[in-house]
N, C-alpha and C. Protein backbone atom coordinates (compact mmCIF):
# COMPACT_ATOMS: atom_id res chain seq x y z
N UNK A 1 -5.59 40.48 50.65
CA UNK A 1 -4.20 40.05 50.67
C UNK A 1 -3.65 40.26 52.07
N UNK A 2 -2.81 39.15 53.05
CA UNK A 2 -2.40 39.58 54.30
C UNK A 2 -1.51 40.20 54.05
N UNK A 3 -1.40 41.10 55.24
CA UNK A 3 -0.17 42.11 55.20
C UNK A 3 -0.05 42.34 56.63
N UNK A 4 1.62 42.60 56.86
CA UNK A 4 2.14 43.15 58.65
C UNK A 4 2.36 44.24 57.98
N UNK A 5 1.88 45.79 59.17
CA UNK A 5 2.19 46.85 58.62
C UNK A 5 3.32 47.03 60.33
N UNK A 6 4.09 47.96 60.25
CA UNK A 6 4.79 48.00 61.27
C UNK A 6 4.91 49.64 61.77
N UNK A 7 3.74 50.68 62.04
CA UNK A 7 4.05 51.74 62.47
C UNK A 7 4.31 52.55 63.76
N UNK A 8 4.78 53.56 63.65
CA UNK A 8 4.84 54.06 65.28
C UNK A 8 3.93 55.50 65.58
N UNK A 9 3.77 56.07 66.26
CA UNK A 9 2.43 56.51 66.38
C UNK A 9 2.58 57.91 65.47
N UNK A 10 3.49 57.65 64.57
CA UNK A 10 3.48 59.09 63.57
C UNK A 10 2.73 58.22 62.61
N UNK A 11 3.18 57.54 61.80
CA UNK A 11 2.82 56.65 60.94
C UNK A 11 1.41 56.55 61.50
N UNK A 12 0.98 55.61 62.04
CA UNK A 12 -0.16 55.38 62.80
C UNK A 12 -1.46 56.61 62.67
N UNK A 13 -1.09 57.57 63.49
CA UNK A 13 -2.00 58.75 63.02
C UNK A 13 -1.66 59.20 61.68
N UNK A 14 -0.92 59.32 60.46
CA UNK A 14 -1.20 59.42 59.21
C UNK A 14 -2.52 58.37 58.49
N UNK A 15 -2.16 57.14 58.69
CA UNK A 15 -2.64 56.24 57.99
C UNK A 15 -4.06 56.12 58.83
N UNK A 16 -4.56 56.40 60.21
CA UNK A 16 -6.03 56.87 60.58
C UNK A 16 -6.31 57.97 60.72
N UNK A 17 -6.06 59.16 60.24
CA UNK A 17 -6.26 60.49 59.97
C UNK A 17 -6.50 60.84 61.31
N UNK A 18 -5.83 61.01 61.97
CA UNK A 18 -6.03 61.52 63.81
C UNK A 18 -4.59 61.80 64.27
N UNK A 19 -4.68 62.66 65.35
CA UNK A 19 -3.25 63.01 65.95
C UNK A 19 -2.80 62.05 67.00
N UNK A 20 -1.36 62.21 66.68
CA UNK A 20 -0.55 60.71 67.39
C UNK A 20 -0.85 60.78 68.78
N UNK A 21 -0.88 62.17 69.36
CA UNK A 21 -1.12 62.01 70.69
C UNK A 21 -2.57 61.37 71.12
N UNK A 22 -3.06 61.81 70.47
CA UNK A 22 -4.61 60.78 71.04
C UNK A 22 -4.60 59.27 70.42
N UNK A 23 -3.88 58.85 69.79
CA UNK A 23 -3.69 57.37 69.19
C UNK A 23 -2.65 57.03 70.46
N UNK A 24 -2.12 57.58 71.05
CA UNK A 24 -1.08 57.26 71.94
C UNK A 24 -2.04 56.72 73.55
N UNK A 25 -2.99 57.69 73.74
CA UNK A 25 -3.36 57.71 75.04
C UNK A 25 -3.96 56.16 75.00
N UNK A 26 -4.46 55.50 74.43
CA UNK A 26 -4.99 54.00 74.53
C UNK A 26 -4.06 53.39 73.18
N UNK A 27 -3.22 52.83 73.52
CA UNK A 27 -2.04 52.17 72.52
C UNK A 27 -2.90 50.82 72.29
N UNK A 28 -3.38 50.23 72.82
CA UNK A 28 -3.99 48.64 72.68
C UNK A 28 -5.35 48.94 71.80
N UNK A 29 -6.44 50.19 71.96
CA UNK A 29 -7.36 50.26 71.32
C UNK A 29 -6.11 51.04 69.79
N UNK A 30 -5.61 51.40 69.91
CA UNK A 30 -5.18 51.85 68.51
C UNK A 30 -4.51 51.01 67.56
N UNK A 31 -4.08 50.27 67.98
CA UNK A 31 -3.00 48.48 67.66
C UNK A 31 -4.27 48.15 67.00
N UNK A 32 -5.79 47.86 68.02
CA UNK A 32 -6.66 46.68 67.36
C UNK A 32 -7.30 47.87 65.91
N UNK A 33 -7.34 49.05 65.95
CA UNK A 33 -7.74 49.91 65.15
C UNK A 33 -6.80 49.43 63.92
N UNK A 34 -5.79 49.36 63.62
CA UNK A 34 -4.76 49.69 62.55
C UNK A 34 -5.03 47.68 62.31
N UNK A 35 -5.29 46.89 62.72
CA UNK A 35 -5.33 45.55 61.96
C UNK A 35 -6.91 45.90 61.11
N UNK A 36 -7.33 47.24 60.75
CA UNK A 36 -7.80 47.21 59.69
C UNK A 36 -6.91 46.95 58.30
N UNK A 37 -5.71 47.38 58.56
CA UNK A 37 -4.93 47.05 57.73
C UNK A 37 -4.22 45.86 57.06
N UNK A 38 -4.15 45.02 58.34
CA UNK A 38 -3.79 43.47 58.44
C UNK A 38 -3.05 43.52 59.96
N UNK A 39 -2.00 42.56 60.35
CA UNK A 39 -1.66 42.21 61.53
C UNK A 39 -0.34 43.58 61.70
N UNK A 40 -0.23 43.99 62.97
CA UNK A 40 0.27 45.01 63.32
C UNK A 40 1.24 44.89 64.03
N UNK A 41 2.35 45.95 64.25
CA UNK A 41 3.04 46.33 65.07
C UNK A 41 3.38 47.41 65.17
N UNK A 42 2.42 47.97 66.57
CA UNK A 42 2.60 49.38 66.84
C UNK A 42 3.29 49.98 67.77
N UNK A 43 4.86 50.24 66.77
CA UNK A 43 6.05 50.34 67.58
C UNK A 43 5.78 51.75 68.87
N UNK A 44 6.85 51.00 69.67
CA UNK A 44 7.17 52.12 70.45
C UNK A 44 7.50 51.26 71.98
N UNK A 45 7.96 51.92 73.33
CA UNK A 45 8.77 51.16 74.13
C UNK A 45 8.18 50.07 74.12
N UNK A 46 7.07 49.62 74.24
CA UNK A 46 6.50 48.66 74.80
C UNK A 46 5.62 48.01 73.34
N UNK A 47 6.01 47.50 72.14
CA UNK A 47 5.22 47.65 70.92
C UNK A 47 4.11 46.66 70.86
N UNK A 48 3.10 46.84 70.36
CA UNK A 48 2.08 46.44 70.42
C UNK A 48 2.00 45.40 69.23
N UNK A 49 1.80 43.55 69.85
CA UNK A 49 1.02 42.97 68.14
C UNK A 49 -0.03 43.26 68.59
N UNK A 50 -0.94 43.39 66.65
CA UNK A 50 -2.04 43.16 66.81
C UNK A 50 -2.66 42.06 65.95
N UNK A 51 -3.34 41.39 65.66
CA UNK A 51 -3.99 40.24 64.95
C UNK A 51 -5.06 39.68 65.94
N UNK A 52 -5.25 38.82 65.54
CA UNK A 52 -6.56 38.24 66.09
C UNK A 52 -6.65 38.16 67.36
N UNK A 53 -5.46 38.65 68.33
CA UNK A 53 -5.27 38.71 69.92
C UNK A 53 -4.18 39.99 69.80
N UNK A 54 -4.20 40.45 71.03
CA UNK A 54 -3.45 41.57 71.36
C UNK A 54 -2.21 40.99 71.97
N UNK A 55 -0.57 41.95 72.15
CA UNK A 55 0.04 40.88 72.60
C UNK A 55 1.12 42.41 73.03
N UNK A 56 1.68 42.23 74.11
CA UNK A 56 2.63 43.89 74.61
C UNK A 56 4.13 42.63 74.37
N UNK A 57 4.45 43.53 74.09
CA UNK A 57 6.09 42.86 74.16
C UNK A 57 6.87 43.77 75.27
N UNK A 58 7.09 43.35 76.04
CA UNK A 58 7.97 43.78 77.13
C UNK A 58 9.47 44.50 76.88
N UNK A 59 10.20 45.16 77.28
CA UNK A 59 11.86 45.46 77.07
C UNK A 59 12.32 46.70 76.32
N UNK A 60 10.97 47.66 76.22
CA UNK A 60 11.58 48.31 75.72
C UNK A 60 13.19 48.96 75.87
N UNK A 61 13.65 49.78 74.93
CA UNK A 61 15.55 49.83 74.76
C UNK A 61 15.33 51.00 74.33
N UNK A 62 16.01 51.81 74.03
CA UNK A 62 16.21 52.90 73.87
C UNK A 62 17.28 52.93 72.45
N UNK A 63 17.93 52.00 72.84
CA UNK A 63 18.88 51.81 70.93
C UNK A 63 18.01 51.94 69.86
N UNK A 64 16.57 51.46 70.05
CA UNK A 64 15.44 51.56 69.08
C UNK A 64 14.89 52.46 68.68
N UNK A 65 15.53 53.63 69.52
CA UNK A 65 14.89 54.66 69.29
C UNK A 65 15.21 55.67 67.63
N UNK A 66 16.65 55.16 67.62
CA UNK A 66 17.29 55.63 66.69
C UNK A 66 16.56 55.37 65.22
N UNK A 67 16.46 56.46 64.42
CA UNK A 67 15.75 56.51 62.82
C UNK A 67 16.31 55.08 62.29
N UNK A 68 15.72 54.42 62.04
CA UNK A 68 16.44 53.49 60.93
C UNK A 68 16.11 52.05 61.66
N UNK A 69 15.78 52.30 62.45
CA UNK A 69 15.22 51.14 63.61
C UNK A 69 14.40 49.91 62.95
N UNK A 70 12.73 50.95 62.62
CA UNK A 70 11.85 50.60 62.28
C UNK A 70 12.28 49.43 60.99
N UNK A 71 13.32 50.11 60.29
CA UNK A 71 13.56 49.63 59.34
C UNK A 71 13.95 48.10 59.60
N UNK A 72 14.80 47.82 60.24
CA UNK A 72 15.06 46.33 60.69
C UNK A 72 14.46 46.11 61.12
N UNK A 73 13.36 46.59 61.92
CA UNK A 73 12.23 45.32 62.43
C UNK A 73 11.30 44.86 60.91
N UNK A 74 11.17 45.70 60.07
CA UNK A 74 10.54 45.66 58.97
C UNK A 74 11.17 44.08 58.19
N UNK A 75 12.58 44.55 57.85
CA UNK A 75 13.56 43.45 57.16
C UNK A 75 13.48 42.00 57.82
N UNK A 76 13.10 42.00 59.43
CA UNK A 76 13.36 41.17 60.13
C UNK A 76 11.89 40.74 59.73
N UNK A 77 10.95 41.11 60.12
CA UNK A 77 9.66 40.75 59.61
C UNK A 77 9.42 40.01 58.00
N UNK A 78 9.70 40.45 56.90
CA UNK A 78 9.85 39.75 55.75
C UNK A 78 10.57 38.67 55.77
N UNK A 79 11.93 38.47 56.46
CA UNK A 79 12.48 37.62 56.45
C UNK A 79 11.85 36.20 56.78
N UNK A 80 11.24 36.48 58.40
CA UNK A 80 10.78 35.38 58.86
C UNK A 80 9.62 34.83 58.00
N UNK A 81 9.22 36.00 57.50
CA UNK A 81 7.70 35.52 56.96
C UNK A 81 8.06 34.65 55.65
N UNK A 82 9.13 35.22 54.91
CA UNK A 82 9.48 34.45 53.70
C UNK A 82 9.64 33.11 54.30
N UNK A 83 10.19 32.99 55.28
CA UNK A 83 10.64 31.57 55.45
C UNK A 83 9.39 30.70 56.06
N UNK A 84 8.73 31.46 56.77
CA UNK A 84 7.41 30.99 57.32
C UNK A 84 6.34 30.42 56.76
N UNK A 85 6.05 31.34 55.89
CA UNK A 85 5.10 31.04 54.49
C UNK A 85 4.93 29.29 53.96
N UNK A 86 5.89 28.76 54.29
CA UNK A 86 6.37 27.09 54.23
C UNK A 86 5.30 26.25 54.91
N UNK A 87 4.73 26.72 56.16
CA UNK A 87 4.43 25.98 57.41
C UNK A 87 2.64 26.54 57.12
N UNK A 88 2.17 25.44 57.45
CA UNK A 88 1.13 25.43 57.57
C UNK A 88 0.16 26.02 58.42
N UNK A 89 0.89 26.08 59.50
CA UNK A 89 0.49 27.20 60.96
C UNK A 89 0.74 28.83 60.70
N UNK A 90 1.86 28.97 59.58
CA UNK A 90 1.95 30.26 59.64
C UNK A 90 0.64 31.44 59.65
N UNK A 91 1.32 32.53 60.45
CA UNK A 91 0.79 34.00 60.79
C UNK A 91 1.64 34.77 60.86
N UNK A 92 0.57 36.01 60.36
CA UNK A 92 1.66 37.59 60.69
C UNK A 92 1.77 37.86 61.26
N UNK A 93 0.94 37.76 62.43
CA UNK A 93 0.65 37.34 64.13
C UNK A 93 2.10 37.08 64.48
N UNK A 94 2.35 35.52 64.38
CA UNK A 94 3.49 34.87 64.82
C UNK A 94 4.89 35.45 64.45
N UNK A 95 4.85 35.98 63.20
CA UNK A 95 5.69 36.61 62.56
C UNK A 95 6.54 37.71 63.31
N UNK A 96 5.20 38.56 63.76
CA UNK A 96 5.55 39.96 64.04
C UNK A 96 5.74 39.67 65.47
N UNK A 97 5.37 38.80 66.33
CA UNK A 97 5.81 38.46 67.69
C UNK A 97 7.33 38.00 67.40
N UNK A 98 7.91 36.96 67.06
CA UNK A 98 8.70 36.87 67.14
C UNK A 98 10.04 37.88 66.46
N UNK A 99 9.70 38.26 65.33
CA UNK A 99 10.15 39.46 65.00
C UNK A 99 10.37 40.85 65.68
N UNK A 100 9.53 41.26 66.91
CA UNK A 100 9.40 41.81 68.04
C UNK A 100 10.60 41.53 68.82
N UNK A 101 10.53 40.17 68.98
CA UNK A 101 11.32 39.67 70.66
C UNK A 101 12.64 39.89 69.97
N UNK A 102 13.21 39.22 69.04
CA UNK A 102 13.89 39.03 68.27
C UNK A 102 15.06 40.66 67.99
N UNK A 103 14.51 41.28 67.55
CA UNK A 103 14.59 43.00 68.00
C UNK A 103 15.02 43.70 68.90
N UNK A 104 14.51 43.27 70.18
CA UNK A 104 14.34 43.95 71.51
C UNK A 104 15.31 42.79 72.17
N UNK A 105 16.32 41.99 71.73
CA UNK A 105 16.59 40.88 72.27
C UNK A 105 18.12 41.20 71.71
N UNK A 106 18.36 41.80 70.50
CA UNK A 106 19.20 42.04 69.75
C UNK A 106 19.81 43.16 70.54
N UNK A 107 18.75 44.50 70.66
CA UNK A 107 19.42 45.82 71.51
C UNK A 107 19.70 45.61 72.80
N UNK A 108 19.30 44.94 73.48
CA UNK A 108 19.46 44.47 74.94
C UNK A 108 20.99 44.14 74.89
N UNK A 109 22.00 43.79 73.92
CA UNK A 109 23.01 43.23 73.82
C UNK A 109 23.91 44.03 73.24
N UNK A 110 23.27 45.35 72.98
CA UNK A 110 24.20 46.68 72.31
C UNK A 110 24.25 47.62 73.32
N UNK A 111 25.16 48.87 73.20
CA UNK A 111 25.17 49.71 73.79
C UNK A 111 24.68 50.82 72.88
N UNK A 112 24.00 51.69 73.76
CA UNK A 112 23.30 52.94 73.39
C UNK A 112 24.28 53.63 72.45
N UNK A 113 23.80 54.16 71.57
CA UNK A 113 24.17 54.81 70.58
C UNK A 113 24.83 53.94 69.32
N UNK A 114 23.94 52.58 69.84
CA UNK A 114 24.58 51.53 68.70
C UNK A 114 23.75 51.64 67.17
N UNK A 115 24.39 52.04 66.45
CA UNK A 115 23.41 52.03 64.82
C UNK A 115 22.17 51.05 64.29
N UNK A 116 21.28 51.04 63.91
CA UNK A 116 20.20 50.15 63.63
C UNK A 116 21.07 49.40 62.95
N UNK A 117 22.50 49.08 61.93
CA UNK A 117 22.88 48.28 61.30
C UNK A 117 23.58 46.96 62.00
N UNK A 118 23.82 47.78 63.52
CA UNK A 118 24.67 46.48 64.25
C UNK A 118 23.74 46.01 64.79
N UNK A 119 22.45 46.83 65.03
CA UNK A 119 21.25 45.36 65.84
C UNK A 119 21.23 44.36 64.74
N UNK A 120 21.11 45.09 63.84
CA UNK A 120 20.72 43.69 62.53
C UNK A 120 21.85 42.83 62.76
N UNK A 121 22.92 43.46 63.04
CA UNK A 121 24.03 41.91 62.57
C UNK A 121 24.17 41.48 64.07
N UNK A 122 23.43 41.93 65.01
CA UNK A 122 23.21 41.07 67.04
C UNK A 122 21.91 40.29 66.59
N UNK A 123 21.23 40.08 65.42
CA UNK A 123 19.82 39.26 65.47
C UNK A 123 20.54 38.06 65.16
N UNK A 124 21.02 37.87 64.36
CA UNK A 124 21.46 36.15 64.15
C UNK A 124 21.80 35.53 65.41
N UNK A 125 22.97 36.73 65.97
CA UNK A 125 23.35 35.46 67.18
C UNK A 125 22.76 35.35 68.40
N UNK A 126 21.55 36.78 68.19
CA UNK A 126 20.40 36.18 69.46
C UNK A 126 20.11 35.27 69.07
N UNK A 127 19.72 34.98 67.75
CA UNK A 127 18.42 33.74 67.64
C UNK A 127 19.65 32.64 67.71
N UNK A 128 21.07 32.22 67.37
CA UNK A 128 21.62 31.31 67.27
C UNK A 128 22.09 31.13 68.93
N UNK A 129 21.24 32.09 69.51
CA UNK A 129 21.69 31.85 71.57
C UNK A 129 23.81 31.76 71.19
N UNK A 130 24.44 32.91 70.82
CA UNK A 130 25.49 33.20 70.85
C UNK A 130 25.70 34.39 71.79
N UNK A 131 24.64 34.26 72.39
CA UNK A 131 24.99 35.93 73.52
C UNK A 131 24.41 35.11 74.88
């Protein structure tokens, strides 16, 4: 069954039984490690897809840092995919890239100490290019 899992290197070393700091020191070999799971995103400044190609997303923010983060990239991820699922080209790949930019595109447009609930409501009008 495909699946995007979306962890950060706590998560990450739970789910491969190893400590985050050594999953940390090579982030790209640990990304292609965890698409044992299905297609990846292994958050953190710079988050990693993984699927059938490797892919760095640039921009890390620091608004992301905040607990609750993960969570909207998660929501943002289902979303697209629900709608994706339609298209014949679809991937979790594609999914989780754009779901990525999408994210990091949203906090770029907040100020620090902005709640994971207002990135969610800055994603529409990134993607509707209202910023």
């Amino acid at each position: 069954y495909p699946r995007l899992i979306t962890p950060h290197a706590g998560e990450a070393a739970r789910l491969l039984g190893e400590e985050w700091r050594l999953l940390e020191v090579d982030r790209l070999a640990t990304a292609r490690r965890l698409t044992m799971f299905g297609a990846a995103i292994y958050k953190g400044t710079h988050p990693v897809i993984a699927g059938p190609e490797l892919h760095i997303v640039r921009g890390g923010n620091s608004v992301l840092g905040m607990g609750g983060s993960g969570d909207v990239l998660a929501g943002v991820c289902g979303g697209l995919a629900a709608n994706a699922r339609r298209d014949a080209q679809f991937s979790f790949e594609a999914v989780a890239l754009a779901a990525t930019w999408l994210q990091q595109a949203a906090a770029s447009v907040c100020a620090v100490g902005t709640l994971p609930s207002e990135v969610a409501r800055a994603i529409p009008l990134v993607r509707a290019n209202l910023y």
